[in-house]
Protein backbone atom coordinates (compact mmCIF):
# COMPACT_ATOMS: atom_id res chain seq x y z
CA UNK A 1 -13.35 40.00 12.59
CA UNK A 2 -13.97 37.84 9.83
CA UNK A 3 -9.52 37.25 9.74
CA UNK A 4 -9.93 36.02 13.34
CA UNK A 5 -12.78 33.68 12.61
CA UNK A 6 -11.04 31.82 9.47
CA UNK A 7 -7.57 31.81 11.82
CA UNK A 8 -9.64 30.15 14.97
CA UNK A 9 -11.45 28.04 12.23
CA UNK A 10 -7.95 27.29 10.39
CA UNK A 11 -6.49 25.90 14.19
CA UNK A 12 -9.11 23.89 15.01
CA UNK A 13 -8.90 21.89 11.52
CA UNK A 14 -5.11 21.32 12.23
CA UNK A 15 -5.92 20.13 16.22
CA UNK A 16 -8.23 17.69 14.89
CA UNK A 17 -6.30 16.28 12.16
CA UNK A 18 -3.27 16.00 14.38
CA UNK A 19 -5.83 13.92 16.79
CA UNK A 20 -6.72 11.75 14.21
CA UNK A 21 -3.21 11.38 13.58
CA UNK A 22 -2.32 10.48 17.03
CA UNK A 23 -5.27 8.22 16.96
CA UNK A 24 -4.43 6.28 13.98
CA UNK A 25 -0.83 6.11 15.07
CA UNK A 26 -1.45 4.17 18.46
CA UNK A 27 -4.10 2.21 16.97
CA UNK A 28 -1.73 1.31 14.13
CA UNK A 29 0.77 -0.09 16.99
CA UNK A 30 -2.21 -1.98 18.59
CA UNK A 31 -3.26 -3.66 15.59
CA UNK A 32 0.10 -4.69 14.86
CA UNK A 33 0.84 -6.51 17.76
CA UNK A 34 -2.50 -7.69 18.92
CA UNK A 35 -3.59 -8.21 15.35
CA UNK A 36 -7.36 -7.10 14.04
CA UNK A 37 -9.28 -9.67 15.81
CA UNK A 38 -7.42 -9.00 19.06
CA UNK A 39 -7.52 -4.98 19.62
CA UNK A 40 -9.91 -3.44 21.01
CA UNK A 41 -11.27 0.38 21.00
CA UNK A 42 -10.13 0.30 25.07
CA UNK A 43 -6.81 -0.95 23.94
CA UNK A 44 -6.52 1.71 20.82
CA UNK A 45 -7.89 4.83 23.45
CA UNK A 46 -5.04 3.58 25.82
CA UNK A 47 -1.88 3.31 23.11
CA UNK A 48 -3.27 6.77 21.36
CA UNK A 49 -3.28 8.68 25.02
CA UNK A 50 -6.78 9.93 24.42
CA UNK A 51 -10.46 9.11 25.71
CA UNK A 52 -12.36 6.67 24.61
CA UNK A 53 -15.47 9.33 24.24
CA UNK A 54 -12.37 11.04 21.87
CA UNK A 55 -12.00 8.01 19.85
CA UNK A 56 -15.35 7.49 19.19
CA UNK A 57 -15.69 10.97 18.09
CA UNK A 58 -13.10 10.58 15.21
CA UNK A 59 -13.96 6.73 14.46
CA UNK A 60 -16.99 4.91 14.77
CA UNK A 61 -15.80 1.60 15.07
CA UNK A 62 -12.69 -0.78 14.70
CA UNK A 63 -13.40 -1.55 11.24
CA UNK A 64 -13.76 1.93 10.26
CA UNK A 65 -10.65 2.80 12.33
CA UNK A 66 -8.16 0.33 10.08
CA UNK A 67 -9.54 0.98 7.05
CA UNK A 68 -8.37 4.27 7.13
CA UNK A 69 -5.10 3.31 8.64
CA UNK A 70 -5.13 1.25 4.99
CA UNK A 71 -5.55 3.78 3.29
CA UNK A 72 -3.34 6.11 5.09
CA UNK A 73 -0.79 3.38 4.70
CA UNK A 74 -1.11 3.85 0.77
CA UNK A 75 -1.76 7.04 0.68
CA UNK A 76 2.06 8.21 2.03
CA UNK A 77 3.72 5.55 -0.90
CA UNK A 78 1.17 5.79 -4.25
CA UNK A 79 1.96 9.02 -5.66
CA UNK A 80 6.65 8.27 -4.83
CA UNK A 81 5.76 4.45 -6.02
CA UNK A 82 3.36 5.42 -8.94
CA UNK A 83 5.64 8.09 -10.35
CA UNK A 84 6.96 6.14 -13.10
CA UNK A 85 10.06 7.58 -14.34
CA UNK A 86 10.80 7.61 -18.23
CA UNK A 87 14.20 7.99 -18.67
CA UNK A 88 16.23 5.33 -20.39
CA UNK A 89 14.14 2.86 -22.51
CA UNK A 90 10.85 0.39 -21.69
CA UNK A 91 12.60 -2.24 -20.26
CA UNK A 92 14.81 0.48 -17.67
CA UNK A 93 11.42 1.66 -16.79
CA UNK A 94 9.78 -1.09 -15.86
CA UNK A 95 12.96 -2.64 -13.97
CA UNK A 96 12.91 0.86 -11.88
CA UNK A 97 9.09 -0.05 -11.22
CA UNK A 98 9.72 -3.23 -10.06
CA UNK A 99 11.95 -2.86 -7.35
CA UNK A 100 10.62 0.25 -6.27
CA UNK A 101 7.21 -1.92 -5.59
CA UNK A 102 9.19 -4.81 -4.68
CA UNK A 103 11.25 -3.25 -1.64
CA UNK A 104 8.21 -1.21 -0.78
CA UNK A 105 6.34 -4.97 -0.10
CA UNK A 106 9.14 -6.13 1.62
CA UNK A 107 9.10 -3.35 4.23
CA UNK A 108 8.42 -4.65 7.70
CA UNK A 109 5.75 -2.34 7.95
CA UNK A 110 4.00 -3.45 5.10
CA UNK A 111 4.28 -7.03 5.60
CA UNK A 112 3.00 -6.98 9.10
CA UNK A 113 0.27 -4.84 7.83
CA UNK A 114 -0.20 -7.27 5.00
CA UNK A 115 -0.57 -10.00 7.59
CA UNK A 116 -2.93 -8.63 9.89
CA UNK A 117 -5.54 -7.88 6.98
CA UNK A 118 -4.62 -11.78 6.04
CA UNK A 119 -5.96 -12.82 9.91
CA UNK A 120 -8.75 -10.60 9.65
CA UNK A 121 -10.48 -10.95 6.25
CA UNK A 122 -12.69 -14.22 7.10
CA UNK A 123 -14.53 -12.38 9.38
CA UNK A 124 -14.40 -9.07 7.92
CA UNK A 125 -14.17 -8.79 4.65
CA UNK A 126 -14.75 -5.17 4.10
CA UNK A 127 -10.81 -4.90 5.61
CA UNK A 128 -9.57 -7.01 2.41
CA UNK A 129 -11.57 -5.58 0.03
CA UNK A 130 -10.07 -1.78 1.08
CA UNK A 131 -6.59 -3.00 1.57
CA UNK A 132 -7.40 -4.63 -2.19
CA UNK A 133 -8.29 -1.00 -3.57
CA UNK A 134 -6.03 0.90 -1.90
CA UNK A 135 -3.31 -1.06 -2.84
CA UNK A 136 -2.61 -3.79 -5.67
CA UNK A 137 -5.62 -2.65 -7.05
CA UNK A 138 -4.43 1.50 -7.37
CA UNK A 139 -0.90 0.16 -8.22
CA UNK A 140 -2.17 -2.06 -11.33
CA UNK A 141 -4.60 0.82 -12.67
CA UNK A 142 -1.68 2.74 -12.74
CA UNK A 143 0.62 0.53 -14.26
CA UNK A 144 -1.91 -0.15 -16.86
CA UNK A 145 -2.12 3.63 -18.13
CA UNK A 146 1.69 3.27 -18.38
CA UNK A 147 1.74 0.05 -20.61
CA UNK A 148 -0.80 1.55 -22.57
CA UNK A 149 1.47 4.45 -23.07
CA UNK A 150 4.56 2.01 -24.03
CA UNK A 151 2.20 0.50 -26.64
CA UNK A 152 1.72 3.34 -28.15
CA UNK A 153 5.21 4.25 -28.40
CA UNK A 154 5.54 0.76 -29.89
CA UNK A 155 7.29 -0.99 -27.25
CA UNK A 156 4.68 -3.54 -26.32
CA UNK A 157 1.97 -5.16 -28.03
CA UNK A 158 -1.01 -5.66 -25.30
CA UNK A 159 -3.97 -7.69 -26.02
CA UNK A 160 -5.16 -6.56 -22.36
CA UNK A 161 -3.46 -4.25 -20.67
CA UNK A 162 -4.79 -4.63 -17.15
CA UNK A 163 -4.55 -8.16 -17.14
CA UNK A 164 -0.82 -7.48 -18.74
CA UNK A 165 -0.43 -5.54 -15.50
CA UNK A 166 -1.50 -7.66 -12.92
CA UNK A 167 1.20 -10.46 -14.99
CA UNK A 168 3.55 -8.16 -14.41
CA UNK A 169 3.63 -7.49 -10.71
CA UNK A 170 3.32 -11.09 -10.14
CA UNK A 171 6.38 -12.10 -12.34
CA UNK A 172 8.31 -9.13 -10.43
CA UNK A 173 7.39 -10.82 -6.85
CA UNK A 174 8.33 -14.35 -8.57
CA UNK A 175 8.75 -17.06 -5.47
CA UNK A 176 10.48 -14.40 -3.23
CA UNK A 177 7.65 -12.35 -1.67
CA UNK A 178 5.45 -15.57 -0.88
CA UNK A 179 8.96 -16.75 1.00
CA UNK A 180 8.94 -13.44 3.11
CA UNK A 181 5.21 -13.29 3.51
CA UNK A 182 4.64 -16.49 5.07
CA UNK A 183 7.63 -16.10 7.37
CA UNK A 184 10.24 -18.50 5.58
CA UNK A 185 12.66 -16.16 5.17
CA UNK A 186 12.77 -12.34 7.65
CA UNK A 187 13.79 -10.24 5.02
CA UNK A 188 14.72 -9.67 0.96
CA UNK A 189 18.35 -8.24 -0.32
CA UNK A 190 18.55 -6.05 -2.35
CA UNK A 191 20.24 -8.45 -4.53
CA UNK A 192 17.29 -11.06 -4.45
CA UNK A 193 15.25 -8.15 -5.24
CA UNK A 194 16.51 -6.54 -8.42
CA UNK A 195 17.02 -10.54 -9.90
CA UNK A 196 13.63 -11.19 -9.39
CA UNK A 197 12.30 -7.88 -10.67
CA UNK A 198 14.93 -8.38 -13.63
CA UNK A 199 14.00 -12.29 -14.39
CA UNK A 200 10.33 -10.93 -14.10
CA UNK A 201 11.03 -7.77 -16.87
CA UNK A 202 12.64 -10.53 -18.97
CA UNK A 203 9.71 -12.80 -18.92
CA UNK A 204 7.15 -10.17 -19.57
CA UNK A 205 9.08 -8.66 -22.67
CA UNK A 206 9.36 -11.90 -24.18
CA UNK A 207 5.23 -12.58 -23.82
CA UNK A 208 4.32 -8.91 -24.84
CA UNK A 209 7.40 -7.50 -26.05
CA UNK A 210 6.67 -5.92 -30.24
């Protein structure tokens, strides 16, 4: 008796998080083409094929409803982008980091995400702040432990290694994210990529290079 309990139990966890799944899916599509400001929980019930007494069961409001689309978002790329791989020497590394991270951000997905959280933070800033910590801000903690590790190995010499972080993503993205972000260009090569990443390893070795 108990066996059939735990199995009925077991079932009913898996229907719900496939519901919340199918939920965050169509509301995902919603919010990308109708932006933050502009979907609404009739529009999200409709694209998800589910009630709106349903929705409301599994999110209590918009807000709530994208943030965990955020983090979802983040969720599916930190641990395969965060992986930092160690063969080869510091500046092989890093370079491997920083196109991994750079073609990640230059995913449609990601930039139209990016750009909806843009539209929406005036008015709710709670969105920016968990698209903040779920993203650049997990990516730099991480990439801090790994400078740390390089500096104890000898390869770097890092006054502050957070702040040594956040200099390095930004020298990786260079001019050719903000070109992509704000719609100047549609898309990155992979060539434009690795010479930004590679310009941007450059750079950083020769300010905190030992």
């Amino acid at each position: 008796m108990d066996a059939e309990i735990l199995e009925q139990e077991t079932g009913r966890r898996q229907d719900g998080g496939a519901k919340r799944r199918q939920i965050m899916d169509g509301a995902r599509t919603v919010f990308l083409s109708a932006g933050f400001d502009g979907a609404s929980m009739n529009d999200i019930a409709r694209a998800a094929g589910v009630s709106k007494g349903t929705l409301y069961a599994y999110f209590t409001s918009k807000d709530e409803l994208f943030e965990a689309i955020i983090r979802a978002e983040y969720a599916q790329s930190a641990e395969r982008l965060c992986t930092f791989r160690r063969e080869g020497d510091p500046r092989t590394m890093l370079t491997d980091f920083g196109v991994r991270l750079m073609r990640r951000m230059a995913e449609p997905s990601h930039m139209s995400l990016a750009r909806v959280v843009i539209a929406a933070v005036e008015k709710f800033p709670n969105v920016g702040r968990t698209f903040y910590e779920a993203g650049p801000l997990f990516g730099a903690t991480r990439l801090a432990a790994e400078l740390r590790a390089l500096e104890a190995a000898g390869a770097l010499k890092l006054p502050d290694p957070e702040r040594a972080a956040w200099h390095f993503v930004d020298l990786c993205l260079s001019y050719v994210y903000k070109r992509l972000l704000f719609g100047v260009v549609e898309s990155l090569s992979p060539g434009e990529i690795e010479d930004a990443v590679e310009s941007g390893v450059e750079v950083f070795f020769r300010a905190y290079g030992a």
